[in-house]
C-alpha atoms as a PDB file:
ATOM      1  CA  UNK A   1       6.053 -13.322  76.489  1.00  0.00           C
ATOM      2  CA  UNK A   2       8.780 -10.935  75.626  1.00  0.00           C
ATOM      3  CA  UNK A   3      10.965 -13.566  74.297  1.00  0.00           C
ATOM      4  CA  UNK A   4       7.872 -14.462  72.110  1.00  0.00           C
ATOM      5  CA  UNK A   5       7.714 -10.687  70.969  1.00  0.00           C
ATOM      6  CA  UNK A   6      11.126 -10.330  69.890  1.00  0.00           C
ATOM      7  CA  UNK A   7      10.612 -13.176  68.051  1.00  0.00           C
ATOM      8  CA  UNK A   8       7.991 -12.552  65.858  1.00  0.00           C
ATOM      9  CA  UNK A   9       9.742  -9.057  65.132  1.00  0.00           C
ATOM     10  CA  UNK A  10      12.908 -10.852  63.896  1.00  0.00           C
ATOM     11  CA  UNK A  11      11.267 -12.871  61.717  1.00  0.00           C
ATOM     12  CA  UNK A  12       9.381  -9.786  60.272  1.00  0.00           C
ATOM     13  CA  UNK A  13      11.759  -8.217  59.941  1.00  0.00           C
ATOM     14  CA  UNK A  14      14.226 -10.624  58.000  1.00  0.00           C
ATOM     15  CA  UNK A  15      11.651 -11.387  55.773  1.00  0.00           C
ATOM     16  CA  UNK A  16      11.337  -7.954  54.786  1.00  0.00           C
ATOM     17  CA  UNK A  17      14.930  -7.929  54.317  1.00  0.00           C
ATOM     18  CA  UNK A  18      14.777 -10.812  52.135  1.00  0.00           C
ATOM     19  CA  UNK A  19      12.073  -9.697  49.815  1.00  0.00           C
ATOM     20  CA  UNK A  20      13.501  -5.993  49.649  1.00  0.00           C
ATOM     21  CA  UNK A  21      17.100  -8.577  48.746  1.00  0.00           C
ATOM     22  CA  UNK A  22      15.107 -10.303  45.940  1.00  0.00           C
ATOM     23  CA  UNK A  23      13.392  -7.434  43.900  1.00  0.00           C
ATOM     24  CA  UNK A  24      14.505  -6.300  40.513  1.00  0.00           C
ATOM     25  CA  UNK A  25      15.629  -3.017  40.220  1.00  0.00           C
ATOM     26  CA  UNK A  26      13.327  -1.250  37.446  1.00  0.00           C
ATOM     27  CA  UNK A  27      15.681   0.475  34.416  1.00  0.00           C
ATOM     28  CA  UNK A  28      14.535   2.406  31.134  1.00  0.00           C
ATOM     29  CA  UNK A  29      17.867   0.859  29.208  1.00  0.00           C
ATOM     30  CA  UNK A  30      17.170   1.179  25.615  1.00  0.00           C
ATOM     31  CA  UNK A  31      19.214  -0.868  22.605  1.00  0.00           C
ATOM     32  CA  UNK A  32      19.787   0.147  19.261  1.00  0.00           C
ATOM     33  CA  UNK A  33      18.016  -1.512  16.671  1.00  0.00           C
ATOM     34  CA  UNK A  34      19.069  -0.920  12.923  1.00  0.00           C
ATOM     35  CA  UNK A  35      17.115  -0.950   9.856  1.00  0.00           C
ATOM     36  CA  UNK A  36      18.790  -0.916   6.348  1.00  0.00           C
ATOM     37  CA  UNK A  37      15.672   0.397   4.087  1.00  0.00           C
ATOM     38  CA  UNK A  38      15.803   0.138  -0.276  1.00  0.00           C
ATOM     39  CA  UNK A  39      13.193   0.596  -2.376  1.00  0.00           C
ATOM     40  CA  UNK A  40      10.931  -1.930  -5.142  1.00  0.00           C
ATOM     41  CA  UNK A  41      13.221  -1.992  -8.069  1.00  0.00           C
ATOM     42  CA  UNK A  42      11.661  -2.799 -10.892  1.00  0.00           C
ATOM     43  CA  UNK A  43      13.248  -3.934 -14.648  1.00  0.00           C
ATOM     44  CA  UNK A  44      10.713  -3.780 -16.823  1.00  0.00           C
ATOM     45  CA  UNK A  45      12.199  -0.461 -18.937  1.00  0.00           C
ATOM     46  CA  UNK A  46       8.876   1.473 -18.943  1.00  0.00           C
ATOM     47  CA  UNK A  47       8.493   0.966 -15.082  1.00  0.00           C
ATOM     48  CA  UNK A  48      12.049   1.725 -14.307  1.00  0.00           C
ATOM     49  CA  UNK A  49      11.899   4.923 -15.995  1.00  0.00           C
ATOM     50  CA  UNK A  50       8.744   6.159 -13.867  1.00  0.00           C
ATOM     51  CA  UNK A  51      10.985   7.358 -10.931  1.00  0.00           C
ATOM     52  CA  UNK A  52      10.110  10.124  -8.517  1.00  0.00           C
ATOM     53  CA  UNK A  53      12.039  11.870  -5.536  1.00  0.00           C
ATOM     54  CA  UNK A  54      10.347   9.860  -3.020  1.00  0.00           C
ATOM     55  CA  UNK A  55      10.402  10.233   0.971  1.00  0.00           C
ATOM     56  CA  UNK A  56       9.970   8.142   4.356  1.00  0.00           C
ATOM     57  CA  UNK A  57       7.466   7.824   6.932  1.00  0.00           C
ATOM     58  CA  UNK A  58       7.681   5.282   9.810  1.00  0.00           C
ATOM     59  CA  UNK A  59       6.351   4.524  12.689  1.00  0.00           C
ATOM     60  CA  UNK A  60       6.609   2.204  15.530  1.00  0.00           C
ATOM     61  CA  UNK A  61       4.124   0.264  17.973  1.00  0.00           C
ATOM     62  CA  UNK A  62       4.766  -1.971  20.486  1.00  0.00           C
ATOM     63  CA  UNK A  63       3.471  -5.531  19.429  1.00  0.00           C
ATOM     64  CA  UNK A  64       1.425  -6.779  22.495  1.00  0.00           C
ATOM     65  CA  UNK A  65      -0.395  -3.463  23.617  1.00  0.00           C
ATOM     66  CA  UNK A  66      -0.867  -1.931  19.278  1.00  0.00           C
ATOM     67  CA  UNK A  67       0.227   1.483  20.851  1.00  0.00           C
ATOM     68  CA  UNK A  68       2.387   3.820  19.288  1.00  0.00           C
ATOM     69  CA  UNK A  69       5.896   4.570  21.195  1.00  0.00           C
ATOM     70  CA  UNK A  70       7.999   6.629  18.184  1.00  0.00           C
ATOM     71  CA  UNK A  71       5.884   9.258  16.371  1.00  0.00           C
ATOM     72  CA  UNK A  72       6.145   9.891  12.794  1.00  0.00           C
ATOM     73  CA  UNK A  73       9.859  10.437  11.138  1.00  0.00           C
ATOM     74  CA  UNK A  74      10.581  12.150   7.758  1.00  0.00           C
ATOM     75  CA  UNK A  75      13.755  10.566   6.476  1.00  0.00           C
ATOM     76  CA  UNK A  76      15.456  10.435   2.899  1.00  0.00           C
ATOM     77  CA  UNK A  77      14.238   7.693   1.001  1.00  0.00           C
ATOM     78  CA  UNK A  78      16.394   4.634   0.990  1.00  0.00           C
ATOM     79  CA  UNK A  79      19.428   3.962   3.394  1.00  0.00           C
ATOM     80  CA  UNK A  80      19.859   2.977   7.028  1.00  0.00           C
ATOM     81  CA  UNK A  81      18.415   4.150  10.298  1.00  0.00           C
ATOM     82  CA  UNK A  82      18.363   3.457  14.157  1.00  0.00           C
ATOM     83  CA  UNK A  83      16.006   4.038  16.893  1.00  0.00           C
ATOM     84  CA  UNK A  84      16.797   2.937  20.330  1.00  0.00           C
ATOM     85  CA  UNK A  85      13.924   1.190  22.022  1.00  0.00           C
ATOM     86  CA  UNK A  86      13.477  -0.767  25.276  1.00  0.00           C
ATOM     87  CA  UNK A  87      13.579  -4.422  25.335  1.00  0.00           C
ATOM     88  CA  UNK A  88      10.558  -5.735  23.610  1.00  0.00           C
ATOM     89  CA  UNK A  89       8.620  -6.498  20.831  1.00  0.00           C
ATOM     90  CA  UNK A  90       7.329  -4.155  18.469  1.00  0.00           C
ATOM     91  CA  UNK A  91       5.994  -3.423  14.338  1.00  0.00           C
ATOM     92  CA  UNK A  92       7.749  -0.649  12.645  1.00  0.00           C
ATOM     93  CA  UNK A  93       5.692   0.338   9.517  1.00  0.00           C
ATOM     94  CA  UNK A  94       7.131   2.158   6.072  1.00  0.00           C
ATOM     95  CA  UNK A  95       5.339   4.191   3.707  1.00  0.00           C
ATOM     96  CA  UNK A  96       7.437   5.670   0.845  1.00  0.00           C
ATOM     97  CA  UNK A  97       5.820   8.625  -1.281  1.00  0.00           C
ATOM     98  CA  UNK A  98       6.543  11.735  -3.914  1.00  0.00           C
ATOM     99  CA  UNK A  99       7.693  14.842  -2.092  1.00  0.00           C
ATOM    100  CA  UNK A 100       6.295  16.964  -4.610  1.00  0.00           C
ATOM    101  CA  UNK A 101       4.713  16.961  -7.959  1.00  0.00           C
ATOM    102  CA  UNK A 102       1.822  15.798  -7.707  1.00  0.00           C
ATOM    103  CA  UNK A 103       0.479  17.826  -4.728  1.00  0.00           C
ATOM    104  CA  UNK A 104       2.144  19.238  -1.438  1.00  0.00           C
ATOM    105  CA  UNK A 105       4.058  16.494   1.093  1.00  0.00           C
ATOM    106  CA  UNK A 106       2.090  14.876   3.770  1.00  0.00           C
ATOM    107  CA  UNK A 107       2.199  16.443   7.146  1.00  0.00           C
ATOM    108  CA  UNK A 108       1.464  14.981  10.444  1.00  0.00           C
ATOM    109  CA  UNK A 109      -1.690  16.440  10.070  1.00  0.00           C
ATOM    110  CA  UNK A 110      -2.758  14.168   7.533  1.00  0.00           C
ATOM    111  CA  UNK A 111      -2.170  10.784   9.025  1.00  0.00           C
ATOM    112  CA  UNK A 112      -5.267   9.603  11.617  1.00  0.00           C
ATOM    113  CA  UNK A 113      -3.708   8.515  14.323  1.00  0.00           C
ATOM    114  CA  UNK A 114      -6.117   9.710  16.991  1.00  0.00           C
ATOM    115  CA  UNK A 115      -5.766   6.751  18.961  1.00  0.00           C
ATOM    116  CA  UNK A 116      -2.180   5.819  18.331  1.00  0.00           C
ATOM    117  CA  UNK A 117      -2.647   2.315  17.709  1.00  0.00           C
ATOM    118  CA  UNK A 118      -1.609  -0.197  15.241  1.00  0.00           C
ATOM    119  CA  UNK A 119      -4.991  -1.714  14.707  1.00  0.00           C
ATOM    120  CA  UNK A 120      -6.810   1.849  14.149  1.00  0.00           C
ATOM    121  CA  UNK A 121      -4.036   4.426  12.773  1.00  0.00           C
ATOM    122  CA  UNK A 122      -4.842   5.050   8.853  1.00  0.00           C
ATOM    123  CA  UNK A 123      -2.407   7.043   6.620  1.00  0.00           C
ATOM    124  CA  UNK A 124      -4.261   9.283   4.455  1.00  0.00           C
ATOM    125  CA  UNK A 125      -3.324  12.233   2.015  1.00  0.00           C
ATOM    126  CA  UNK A 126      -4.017  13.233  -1.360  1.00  0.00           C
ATOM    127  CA  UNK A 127      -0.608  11.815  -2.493  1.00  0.00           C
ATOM    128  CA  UNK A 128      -1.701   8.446  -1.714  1.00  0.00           C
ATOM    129  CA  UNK A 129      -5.032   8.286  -3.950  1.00  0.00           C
ATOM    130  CA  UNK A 130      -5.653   4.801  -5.648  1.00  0.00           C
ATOM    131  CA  UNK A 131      -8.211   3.712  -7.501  1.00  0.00           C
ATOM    132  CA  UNK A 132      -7.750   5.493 -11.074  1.00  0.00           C
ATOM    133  CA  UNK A 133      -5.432   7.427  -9.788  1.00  0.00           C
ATOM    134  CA  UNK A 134      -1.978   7.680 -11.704  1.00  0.00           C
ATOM    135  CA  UNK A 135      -0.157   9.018  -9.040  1.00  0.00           C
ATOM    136  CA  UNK A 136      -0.655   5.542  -6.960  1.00  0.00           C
ATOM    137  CA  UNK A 137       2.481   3.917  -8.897  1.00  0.00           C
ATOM    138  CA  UNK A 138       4.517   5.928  -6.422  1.00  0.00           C
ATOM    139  CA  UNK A 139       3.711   4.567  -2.989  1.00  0.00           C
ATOM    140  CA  UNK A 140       5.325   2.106  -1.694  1.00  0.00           C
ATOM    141  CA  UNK A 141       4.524   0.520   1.866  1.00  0.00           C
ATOM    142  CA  UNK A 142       5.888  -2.573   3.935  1.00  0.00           C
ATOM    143  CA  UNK A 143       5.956  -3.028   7.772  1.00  0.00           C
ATOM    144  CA  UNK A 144       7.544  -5.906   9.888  1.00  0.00           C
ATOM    145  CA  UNK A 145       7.700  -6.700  13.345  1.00  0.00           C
ATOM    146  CA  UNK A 146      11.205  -7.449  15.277  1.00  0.00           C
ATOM    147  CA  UNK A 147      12.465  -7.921  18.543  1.00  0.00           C
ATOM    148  CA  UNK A 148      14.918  -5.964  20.903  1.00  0.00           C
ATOM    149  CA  UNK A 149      16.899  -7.115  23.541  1.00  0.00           C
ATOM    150  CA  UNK A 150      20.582  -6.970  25.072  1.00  0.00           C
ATOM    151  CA  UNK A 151      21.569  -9.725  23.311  1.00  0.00           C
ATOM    152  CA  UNK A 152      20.315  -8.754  19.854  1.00  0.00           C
ATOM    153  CA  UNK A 153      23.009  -9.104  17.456  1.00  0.00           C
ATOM    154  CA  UNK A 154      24.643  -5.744  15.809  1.00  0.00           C
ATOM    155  CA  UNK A 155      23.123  -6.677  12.018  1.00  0.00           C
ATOM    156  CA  UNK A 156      20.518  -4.231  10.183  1.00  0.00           C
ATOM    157  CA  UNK A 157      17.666  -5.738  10.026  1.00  0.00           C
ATOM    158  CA  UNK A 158      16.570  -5.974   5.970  1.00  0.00           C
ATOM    159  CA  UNK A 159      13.055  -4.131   4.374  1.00  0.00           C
ATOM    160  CA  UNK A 160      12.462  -4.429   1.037  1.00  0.00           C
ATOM    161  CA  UNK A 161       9.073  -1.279   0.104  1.00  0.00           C
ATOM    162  CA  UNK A 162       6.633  -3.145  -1.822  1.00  0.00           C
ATOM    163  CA  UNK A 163       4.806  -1.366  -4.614  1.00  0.00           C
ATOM    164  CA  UNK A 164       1.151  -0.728  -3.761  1.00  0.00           C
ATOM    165  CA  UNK A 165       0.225  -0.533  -6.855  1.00  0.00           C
ATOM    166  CA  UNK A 166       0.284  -3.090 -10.322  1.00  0.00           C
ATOM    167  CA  UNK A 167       0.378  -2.462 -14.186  1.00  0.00           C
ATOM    168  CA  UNK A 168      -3.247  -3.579 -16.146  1.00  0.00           C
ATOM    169  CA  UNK A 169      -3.257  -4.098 -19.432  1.00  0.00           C
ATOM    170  CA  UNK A 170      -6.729  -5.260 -20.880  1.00  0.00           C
ATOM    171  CA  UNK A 171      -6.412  -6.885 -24.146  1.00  0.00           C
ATOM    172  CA  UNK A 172      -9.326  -7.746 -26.292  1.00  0.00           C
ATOM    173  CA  UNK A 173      -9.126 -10.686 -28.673  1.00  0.00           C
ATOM    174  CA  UNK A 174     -11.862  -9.624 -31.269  1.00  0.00           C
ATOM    175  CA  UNK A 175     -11.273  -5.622 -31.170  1.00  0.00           C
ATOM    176  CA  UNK A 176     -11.255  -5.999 -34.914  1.00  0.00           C
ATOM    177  CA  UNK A 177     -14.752  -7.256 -34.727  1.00  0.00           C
ATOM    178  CA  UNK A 178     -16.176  -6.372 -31.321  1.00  0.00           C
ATOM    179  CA  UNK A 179     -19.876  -4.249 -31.569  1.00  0.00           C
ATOM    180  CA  UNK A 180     -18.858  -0.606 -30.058  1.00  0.00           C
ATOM    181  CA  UNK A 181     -21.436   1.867 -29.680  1.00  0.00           C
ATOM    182  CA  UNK A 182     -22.474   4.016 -32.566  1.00  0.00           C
ATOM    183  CA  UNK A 183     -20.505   6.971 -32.358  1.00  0.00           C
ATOM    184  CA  UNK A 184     -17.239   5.492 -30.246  1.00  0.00           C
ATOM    185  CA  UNK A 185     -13.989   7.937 -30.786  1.00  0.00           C
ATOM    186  CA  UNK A 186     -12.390   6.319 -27.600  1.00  0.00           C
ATOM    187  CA  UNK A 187     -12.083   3.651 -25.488  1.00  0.00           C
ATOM    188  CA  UNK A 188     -10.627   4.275 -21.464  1.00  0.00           C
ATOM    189  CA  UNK A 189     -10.525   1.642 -19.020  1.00  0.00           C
ATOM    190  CA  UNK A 190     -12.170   2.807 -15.080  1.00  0.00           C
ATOM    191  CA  UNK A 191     -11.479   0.794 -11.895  1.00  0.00           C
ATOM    192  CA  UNK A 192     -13.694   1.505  -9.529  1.00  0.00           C
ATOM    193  CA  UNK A 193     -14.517   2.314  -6.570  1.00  0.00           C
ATOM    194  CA  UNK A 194     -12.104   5.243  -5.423  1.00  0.00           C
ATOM    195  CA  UNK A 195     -10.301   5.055  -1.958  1.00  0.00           C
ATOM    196  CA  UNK A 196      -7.592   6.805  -0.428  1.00  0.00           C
ATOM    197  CA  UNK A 197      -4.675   6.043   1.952  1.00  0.00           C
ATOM    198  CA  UNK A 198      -3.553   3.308   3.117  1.00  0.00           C
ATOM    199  CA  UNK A 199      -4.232   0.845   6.654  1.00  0.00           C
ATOM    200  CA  UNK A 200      -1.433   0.156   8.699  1.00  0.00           C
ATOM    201  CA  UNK A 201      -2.204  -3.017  10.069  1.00  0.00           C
ATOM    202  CA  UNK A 202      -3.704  -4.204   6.598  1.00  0.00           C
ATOM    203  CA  UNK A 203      -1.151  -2.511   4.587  1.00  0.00           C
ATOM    204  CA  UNK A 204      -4.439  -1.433   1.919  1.00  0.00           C
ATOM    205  CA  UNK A 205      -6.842   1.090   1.376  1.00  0.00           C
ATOM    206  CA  UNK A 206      -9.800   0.271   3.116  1.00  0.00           C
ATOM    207  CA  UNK A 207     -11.808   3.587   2.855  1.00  0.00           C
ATOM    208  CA  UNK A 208     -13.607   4.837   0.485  1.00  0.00           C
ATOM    209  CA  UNK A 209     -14.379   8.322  -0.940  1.00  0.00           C
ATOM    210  CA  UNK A 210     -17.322   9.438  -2.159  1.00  0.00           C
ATOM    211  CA  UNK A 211     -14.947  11.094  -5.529  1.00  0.00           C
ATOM    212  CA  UNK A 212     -16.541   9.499  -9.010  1.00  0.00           C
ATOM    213  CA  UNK A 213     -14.119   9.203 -11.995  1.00  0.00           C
ATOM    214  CA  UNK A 214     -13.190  11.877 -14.220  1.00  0.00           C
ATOM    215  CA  UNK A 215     -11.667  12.326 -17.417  1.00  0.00           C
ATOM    216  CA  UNK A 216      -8.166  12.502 -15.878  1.00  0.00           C
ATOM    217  CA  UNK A 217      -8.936   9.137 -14.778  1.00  0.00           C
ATOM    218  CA  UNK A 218      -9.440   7.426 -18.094  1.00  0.00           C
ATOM    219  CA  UNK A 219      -6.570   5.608 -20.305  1.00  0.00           C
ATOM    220  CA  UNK A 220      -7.889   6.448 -23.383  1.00  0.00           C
ATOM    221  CA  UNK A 221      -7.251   4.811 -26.066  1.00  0.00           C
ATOM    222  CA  UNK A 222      -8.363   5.531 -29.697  1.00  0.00           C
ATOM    223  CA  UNK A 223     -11.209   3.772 -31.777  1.00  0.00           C
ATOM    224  CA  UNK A 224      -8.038   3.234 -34.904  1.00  0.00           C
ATOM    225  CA  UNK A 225      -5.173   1.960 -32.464  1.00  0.00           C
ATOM    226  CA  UNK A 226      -7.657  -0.198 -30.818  1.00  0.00           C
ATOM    227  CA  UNK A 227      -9.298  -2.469 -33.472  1.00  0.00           C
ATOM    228  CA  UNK A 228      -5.176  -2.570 -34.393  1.00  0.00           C
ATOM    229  CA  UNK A 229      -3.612  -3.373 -31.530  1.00  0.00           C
ATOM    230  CA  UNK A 230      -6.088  -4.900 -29.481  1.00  0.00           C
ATOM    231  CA  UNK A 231      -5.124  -3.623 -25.990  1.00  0.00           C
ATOM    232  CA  UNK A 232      -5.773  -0.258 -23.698  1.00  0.00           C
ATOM    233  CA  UNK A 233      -2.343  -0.343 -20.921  1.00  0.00           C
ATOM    234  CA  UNK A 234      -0.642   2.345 -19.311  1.00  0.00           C
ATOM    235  CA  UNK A 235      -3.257   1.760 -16.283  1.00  0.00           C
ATOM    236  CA  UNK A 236      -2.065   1.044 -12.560  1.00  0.00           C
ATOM    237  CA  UNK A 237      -4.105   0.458 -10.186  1.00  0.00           C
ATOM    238  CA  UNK A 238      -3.071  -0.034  -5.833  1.00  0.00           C
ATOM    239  CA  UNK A 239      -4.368  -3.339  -4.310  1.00  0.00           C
ATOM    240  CA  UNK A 240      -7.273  -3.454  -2.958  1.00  0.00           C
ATOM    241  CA  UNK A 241     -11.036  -5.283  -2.020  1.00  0.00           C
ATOM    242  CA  UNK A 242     -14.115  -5.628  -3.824  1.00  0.00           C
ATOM    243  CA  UNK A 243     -13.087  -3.513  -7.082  1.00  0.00           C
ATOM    244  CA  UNK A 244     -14.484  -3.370 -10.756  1.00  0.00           C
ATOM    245  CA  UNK A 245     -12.568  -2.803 -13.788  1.00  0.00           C
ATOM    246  CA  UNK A 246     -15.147  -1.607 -17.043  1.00  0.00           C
ATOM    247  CA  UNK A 247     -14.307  -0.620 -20.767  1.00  0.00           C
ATOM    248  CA  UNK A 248     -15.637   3.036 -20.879  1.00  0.00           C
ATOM    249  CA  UNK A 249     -16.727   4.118 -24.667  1.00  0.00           C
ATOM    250  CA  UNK A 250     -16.361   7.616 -24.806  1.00  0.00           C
ATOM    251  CA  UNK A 251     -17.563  10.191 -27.724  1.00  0.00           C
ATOM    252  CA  UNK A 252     -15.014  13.085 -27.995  1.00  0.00           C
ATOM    253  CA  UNK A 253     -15.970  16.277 -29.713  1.00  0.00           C
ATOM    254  CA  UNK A 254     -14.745  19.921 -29.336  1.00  0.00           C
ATOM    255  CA  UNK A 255     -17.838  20.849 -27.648  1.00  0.00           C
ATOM    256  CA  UNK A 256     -17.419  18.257 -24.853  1.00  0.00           C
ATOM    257  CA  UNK A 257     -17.155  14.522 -24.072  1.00  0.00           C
ATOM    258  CA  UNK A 258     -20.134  11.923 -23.960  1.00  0.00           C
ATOM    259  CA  UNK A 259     -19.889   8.272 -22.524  1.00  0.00           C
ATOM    260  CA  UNK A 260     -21.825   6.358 -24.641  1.00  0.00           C
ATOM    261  CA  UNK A 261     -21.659   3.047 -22.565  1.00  0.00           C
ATOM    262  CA  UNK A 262     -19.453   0.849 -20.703  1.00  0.00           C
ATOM    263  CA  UNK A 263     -18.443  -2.765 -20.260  1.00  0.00           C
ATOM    264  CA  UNK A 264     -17.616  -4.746 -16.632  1.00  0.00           C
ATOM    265  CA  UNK A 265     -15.401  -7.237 -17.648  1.00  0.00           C
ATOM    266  CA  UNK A 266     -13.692  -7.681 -13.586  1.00  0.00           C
ATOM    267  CA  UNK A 267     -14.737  -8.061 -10.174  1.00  0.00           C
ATOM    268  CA  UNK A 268     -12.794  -8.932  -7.235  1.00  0.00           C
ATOM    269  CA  UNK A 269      -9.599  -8.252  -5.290  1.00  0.00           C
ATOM    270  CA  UNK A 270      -6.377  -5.977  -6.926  1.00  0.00           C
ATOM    271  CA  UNK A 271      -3.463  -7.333  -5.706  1.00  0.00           C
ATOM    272  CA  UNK A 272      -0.025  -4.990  -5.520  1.00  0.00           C
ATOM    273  CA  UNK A 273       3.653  -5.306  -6.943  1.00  0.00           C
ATOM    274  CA  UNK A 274       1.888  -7.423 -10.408  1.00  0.00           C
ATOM    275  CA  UNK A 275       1.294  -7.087 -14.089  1.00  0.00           C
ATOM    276  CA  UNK A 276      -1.955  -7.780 -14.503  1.00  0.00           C
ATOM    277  CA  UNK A 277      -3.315  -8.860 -17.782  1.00  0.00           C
ATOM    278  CA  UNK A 278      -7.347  -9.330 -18.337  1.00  0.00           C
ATOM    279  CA  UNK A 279      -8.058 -10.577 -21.610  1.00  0.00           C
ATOM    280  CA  UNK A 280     -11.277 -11.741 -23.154  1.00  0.00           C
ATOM    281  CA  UNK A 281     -13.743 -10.962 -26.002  1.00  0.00           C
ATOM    282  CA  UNK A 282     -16.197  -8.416 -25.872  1.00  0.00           C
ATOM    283  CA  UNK A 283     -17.923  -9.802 -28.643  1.00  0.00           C
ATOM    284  CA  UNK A 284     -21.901  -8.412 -30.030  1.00  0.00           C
ATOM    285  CA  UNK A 285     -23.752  -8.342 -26.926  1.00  0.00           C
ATOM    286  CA  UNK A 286     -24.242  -4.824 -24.718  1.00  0.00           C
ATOM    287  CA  UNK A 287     -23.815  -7.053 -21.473  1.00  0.00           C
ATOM    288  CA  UNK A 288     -20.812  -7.432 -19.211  1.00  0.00           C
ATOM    289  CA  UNK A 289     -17.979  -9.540 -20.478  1.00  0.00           C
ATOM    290  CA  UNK A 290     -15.724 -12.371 -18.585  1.00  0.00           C
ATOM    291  CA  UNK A 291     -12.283 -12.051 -19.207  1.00  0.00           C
ATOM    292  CA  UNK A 292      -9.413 -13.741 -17.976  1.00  0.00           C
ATOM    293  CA  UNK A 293      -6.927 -12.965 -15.166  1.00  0.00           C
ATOM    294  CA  UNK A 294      -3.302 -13.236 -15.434  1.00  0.00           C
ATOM    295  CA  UNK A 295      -0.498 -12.371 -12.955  1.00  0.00           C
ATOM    296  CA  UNK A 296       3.134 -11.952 -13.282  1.00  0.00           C
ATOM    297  CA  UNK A 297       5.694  -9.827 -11.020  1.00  0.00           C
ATOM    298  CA  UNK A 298       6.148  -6.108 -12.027  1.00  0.00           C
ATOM    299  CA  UNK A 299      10.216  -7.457 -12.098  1.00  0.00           C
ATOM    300  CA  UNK A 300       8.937  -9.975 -15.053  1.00  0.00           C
ATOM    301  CA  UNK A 301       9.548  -8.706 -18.279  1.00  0.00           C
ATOM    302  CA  UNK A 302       8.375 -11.866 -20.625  1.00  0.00           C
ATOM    303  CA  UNK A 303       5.711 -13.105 -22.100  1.00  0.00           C
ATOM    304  CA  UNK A 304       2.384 -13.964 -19.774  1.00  0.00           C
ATOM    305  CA  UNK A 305       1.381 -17.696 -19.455  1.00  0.00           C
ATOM    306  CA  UNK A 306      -2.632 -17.453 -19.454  1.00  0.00           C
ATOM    307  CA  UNK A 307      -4.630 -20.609 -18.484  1.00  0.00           C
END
């Protein structure tokens, strides 16, 4: 019985041994990971000239779990940086904007990141108002996922910011015609609704504000230059869902300013980084018009092909 005894405790106790022999030590070794970061560059000499002194958020989440592990980083706006990160997989998300000028930087304050996740975290400041807003040609966003391990190889990984934001141009084919209303000194182009900020995971704004258009909002154009030239530009607008774009007529006078109607002519998704062109006739009728869509790259200079 003793024999039988010792027994058993040897082969306990070796197979303790053994499994104790077989576990993997746990480590928090980080690697460096490198990220070389340039802006949207843009040829088109109207664009190119719009520059401001822009700056850098990131931030990074692990890929499987959405959570946050690196908090917010204020860095200059193009050039490299490096984090150092356990082995994993992860999204690291940009967001480019003015730091100054149009209204005070964004603090950490500003960006919703209550629950620190990919899926839910929202950056939103006054800076980044779309929607009618001119300011919206300066933010720039892109985020990418990448891996880290021991073996990764010692090369910067590339990101390009994408504009979140396109160039409209509305051009109407009988202007020299078209039925205006009585009274018309004029014409501004609106794209509706207003939202602010910007989704991380979706890289677009996807809430809205209860804000209405203003004045400040309109790209007037007058009643003279338009039956001439036909078109109301210098409007940008940031992608995003569900939006309309409407010819506003607008009275002027010293005493104040009177909309005396307005015209729908789009409905439907803004996409970012384009020149869009909408172009149809407005012709006698008070209703909404259908005009045509066409898209080119901001980088594209030339004529635009319509169908």
């Amino acid at each position: 019985m003793k024999k039988l005894l010792f027994f058993l405790c040897a082969t306990i106790l070796f197979a303790s041994c053994s499994n104790d022999s077989e576990e993997v030590p746990t480590t928090n070794k980080t690697y460096k990971v490198t990220f070389d970061v340039s802006n949207f560059s843009v040829d088109v000499k109207s664009l190119k000239a719009d520059t401001y002194n822009n700056q850098l958020f990131y931030i990074i989440y692990e890929k499987e779990t959405g959570k946050g592990v690196k908090g917010w980083k204020f860095k200059e706006m193009v050039g490299q940086l490096t984090e150092e990160l356990p082995e994993g997989n992860y999204y690291i998300a940009f967001i480019s904007y003015p730091t100054g000028g149009m209204s005070s930087p964004p603090t950490e304050g500003a960006i919703d990141v209550k629950d620190n996740n990919f899926y839910t975290d929202y950056f939103e400041n006054p800076p980044t108002w779309i929607m009618g807003n001119m300011g919206s040609r300066y933010i720039y966003y892109e985020k990418v996922d990448f891996s880290v391990a021991a073996n990764n190889p010692d090369v910067p990984i590339q990101v390009t910011l994408q504009p979140m934001w396109s160039e409209v141009t509305v051009e109407v084919t009988d202007a020299n015609t078209c039925s205006l209303p009585e009274g018309t000194t004029t014409i501004g182009c609106v794209i509706t609704p207003f939202y602010s900020g910007i989704s991380i995971a979706e890289g677009i704004p996807t809430r809205g504000s209860e804000a209405s258009w203003g004045w400040g909002d309109l790209c007037n154009t007058n009643v003279d230059k338009f039956r001439e030239h036909k078109i109301v530009t210098d409007r940008h607008a940031t992608a995003g869902k569900d939006v309309t774009v409407k010819l506003v007529f607008v009275k002027q006078i010293a005493t104040g300013d009177t909309v005396l109607g307005e015209r729908e002519i789009y409905k439907g998704n803004i996409e970012g980084g384009k020149r869009i062109t909408f172009r149809g006739a407005l012709g006698k009728t008070t209703t909404s018009a259908t005009f045509k869509v066409s898209l080119a790259d901001l980088t594209d200079g030339g004529v635009i092909p319509f169908d």
